[in-house]
Each structure stands twice: as structure tokens, then as C-alpha cells.
PDB file of N, CA and C in Angstrom:
ATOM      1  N   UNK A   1      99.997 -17.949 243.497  1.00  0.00           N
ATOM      2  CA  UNK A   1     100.869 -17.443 244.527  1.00  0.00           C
ATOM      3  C   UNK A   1     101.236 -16.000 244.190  1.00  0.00           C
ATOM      4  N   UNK A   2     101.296 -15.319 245.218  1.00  0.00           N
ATOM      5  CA  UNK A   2     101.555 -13.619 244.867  1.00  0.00           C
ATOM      6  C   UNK A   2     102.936 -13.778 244.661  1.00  0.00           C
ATOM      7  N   UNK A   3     103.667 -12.601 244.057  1.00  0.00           N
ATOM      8  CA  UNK A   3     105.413 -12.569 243.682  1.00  0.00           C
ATOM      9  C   UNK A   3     105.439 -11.853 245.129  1.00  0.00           C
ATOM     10  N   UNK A   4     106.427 -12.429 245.430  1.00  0.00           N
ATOM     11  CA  UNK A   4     107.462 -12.504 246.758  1.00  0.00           C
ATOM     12  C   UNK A   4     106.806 -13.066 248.093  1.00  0.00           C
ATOM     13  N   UNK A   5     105.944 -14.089 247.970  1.00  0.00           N
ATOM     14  CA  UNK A   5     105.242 -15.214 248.709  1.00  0.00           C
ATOM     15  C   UNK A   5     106.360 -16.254 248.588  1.00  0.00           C
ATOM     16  N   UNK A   6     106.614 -16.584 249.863  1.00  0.00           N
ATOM     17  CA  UNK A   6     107.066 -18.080 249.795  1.00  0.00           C
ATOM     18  C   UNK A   6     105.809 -19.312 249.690  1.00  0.00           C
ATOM     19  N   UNK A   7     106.034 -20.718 248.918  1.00  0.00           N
ATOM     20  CA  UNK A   7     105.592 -21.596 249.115  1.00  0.00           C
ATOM     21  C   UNK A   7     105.695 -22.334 250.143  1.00  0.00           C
ATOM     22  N   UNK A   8     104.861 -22.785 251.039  1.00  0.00           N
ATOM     23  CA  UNK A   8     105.837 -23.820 251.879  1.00  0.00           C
ATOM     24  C   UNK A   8     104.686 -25.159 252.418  1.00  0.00           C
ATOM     25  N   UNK A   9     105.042 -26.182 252.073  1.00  0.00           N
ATOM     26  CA  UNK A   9     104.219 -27.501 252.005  1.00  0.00           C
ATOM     27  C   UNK A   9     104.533 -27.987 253.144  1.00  0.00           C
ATOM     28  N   UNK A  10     103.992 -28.474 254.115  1.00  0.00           N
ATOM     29  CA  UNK A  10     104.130 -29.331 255.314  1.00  0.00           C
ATOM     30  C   UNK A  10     103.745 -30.608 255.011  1.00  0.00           C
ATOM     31  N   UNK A  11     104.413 -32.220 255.511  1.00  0.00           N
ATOM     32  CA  UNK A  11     103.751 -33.195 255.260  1.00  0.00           C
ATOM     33  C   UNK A  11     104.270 -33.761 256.380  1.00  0.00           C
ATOM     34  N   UNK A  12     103.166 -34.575 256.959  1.00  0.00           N
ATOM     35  CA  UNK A  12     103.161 -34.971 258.391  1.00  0.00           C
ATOM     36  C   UNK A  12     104.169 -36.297 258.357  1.00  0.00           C
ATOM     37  N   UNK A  13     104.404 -36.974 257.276  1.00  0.00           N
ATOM     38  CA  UNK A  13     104.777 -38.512 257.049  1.00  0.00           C
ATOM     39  C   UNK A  13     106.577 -38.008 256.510  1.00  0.00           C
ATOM     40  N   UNK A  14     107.779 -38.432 257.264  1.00  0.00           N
ATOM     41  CA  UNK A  14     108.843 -38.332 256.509  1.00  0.00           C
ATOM     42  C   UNK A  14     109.656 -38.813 255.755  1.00  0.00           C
ATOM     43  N   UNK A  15     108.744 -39.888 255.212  1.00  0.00           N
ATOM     44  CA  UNK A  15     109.114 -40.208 253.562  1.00  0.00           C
ATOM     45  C   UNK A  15     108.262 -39.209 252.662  1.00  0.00           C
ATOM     46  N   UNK A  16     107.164 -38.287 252.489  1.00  0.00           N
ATOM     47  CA  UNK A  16     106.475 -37.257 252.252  1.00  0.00           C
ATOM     48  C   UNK A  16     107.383 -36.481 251.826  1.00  0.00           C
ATOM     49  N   UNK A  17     108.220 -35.570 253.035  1.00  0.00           N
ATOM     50  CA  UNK A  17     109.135 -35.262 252.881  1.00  0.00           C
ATOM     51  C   UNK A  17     110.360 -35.656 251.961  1.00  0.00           C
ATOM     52  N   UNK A  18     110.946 -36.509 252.408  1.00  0.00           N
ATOM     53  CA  UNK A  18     112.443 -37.463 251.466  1.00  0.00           C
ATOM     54  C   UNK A  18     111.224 -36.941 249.947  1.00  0.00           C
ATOM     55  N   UNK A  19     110.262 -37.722 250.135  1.00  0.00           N
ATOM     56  CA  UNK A  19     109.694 -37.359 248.046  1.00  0.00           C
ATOM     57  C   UNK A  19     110.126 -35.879 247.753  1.00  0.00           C
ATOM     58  N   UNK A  20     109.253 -35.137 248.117  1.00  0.00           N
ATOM     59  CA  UNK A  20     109.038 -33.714 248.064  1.00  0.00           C
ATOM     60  C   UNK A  20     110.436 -33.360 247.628  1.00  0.00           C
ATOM     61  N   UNK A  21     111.317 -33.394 248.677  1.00  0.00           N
ATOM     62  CA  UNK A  21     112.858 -32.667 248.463  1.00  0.00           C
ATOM     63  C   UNK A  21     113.673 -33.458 247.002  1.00  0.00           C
ATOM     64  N   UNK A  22     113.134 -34.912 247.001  1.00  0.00           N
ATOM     65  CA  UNK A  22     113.921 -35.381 245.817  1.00  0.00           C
ATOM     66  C   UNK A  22     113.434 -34.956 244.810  1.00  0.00           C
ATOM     67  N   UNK A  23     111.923 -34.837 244.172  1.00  0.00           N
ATOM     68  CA  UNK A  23     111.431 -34.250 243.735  1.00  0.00           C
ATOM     69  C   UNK A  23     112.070 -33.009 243.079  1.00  0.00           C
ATOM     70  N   UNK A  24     112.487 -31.978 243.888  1.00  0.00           N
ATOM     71  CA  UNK A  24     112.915 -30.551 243.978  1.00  0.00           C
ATOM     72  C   UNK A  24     113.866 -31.003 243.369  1.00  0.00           C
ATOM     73  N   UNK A  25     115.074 -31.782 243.668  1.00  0.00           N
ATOM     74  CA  UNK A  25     116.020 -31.380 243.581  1.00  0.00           C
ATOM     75  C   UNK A  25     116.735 -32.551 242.243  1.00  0.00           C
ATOM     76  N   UNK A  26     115.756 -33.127 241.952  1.00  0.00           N
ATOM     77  CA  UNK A  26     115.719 -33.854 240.389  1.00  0.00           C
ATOM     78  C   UNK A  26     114.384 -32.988 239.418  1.00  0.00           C
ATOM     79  N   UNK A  27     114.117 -31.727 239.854  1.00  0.00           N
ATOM     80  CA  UNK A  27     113.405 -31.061 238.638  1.00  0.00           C
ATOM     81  C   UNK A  27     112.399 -31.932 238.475  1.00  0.00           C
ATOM     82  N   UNK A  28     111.570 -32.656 239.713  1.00  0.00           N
ATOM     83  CA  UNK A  28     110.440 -33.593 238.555  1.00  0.00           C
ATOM     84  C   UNK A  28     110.805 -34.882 238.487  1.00  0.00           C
ATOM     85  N   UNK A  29     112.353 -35.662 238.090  1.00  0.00           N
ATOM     86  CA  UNK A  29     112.466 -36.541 237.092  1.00  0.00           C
ATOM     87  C   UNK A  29     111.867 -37.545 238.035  1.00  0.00           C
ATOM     88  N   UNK A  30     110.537 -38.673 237.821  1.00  0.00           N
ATOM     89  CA  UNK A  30     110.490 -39.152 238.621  1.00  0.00           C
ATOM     90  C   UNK A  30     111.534 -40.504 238.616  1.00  0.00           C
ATOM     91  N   UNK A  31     112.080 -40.498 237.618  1.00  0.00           N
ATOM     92  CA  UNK A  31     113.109 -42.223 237.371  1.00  0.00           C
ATOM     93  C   UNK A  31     114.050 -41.809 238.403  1.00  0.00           C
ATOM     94  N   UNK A  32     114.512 -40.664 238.101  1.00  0.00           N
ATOM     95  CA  UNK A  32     115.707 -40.243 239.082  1.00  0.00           C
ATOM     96  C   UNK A  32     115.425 -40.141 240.767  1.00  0.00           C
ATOM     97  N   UNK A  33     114.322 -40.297 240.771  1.00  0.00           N
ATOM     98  CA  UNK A  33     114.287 -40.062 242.442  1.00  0.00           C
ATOM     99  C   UNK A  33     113.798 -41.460 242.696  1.00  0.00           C
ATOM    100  N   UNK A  34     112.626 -41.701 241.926  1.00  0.00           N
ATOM    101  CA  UNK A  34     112.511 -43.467 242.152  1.00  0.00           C
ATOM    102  C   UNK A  34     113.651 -44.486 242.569  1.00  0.00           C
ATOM    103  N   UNK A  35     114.987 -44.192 241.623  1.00  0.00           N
ATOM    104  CA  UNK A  35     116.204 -44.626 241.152  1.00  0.00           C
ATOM    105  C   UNK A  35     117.124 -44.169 242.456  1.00  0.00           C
ATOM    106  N   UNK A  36     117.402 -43.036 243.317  1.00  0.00           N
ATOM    107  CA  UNK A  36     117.308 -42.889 244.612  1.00  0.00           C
ATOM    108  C   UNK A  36     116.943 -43.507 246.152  1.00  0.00           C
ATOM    109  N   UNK A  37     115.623 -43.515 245.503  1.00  0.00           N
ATOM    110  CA  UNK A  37     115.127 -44.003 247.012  1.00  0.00           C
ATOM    111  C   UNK A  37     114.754 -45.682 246.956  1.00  0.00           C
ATOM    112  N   UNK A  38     115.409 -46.367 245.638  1.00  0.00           N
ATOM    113  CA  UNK A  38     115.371 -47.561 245.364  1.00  0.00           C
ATOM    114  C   UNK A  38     114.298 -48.426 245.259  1.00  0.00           C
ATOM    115  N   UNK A  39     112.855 -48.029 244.729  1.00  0.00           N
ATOM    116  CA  UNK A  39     111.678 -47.948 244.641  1.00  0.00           C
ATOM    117  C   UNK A  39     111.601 -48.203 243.000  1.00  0.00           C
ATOM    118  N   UNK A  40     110.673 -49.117 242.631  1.00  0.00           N
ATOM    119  CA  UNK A  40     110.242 -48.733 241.003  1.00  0.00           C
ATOM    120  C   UNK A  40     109.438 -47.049 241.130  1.00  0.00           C
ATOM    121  N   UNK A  41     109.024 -47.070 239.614  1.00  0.00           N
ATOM    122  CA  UNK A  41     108.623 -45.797 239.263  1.00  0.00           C
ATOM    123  C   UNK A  41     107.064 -45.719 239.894  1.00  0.00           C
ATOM    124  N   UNK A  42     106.764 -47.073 239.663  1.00  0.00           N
ATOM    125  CA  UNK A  42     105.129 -47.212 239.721  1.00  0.00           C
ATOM    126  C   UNK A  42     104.771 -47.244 241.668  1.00  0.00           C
ATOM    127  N   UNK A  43     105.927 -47.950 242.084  1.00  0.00           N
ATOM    128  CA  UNK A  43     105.717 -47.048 243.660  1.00  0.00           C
ATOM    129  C   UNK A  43     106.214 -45.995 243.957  1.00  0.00           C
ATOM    130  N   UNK A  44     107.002 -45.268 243.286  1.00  0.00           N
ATOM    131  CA  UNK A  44     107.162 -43.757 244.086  1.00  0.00           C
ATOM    132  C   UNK A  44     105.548 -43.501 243.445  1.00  0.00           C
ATOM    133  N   UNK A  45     105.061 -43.462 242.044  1.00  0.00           N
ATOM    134  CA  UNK A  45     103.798 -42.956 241.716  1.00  0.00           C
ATOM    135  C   UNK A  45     102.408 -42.902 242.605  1.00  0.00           C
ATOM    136  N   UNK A  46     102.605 -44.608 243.359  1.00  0.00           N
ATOM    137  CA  UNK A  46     101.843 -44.568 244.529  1.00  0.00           C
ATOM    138  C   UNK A  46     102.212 -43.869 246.242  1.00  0.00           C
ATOM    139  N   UNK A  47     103.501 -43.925 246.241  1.00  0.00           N
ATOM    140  CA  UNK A  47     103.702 -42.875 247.296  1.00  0.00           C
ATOM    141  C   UNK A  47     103.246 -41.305 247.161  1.00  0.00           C
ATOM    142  N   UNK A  48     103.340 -40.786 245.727  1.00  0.00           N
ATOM    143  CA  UNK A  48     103.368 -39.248 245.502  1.00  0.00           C
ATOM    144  C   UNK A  48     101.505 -39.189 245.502  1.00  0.00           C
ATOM    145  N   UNK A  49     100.860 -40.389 245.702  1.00  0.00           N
ATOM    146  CA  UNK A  49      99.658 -40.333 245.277  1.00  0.00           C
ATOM    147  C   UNK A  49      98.896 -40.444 246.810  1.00  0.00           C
ATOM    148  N   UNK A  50      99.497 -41.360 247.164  1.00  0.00           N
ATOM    149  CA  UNK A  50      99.254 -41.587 248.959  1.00  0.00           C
ATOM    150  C   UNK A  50      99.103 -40.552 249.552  1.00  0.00           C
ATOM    151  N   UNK A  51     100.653 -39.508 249.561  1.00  0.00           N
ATOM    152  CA  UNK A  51     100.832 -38.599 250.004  1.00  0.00           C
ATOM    153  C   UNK A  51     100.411 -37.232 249.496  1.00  0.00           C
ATOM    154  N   UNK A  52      99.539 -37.136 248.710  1.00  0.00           N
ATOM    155  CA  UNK A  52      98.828 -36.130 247.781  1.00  0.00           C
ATOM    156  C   UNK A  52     100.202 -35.308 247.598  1.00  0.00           C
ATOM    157  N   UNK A  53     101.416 -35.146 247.055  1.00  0.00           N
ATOM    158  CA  UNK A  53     102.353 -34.329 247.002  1.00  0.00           C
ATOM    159  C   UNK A  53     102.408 -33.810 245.744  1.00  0.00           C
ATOM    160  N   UNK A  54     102.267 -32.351 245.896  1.00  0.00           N
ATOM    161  CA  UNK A  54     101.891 -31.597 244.816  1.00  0.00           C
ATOM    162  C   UNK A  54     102.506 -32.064 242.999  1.00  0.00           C
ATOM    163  N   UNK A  55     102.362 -31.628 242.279  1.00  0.00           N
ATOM    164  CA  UNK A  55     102.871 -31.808 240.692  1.00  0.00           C
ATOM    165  C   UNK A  55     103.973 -30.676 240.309  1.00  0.00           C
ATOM    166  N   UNK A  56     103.627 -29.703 241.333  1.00  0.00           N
ATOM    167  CA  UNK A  56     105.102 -28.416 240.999  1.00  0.00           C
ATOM    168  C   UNK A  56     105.740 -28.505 241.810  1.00  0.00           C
ATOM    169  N   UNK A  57     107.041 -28.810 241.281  1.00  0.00           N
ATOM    170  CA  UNK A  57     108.324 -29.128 242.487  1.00  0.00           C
ATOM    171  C   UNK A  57     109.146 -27.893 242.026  1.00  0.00           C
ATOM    172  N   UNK A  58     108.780 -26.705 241.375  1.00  0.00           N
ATOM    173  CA  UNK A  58     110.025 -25.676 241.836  1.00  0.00           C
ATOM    174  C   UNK A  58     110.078 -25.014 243.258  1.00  0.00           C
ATOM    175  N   UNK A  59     109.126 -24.996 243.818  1.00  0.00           N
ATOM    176  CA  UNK A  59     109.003 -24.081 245.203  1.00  0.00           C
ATOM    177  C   UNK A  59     110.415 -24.622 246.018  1.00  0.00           C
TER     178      UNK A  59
END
């Protein structure tokens, strides 16, 4: 990404979304967002996998 490019991910599905933003806003942790959206770890793993949603959540 060039410096002073925004990132910006579109996902057509809005649980895609709900991941993505929890994601962001737990730095990654996936227990903590799993632990959120009341899901084990091993299905958010298959949602983030479903939904091809990227591995860098600072954007």
C-alpha cells in the first residue's frame, strides 16, 4: 500500500463485516471476538476462512 492510501475491504456478506470490524477492534485477538460473537474459535476460523477476510486487521 502507498503511504497516504487508504485501505478499504468490501464484503458482500454482513457477518463478513461484524468479523472484519471485530477483528479491528480486538487487534487480531481471535478468542476475543470469537468470545463476542458467541461462536467457538474453530468457527469464527471457519467464518474468517469462508469469507477470505484478510490476516491484517490494522487498516
Amino acid at each position: 500500500m502507498l503511504p497516504g492510501t487508504e485501505h478499504i475491504v468490501l464484503y458482500k456478506d454482513q457477518k463478513a463485516v461484524q468479523i472484519a470490524e471485530l477483528l479491528r477492534k480486538y487487534n487480531g485477538n481471535r478468542e476475543k471476538v470469537a468470545a463476542e460473537l458467541g461462536v467457538s474459535k474453530t468457527t469464527l476460523w471457519r467464518y474468517i476462512k469462508k469469507y477470505g477476510i484478510a490476516p491484517d486487521y490494522s487498516y
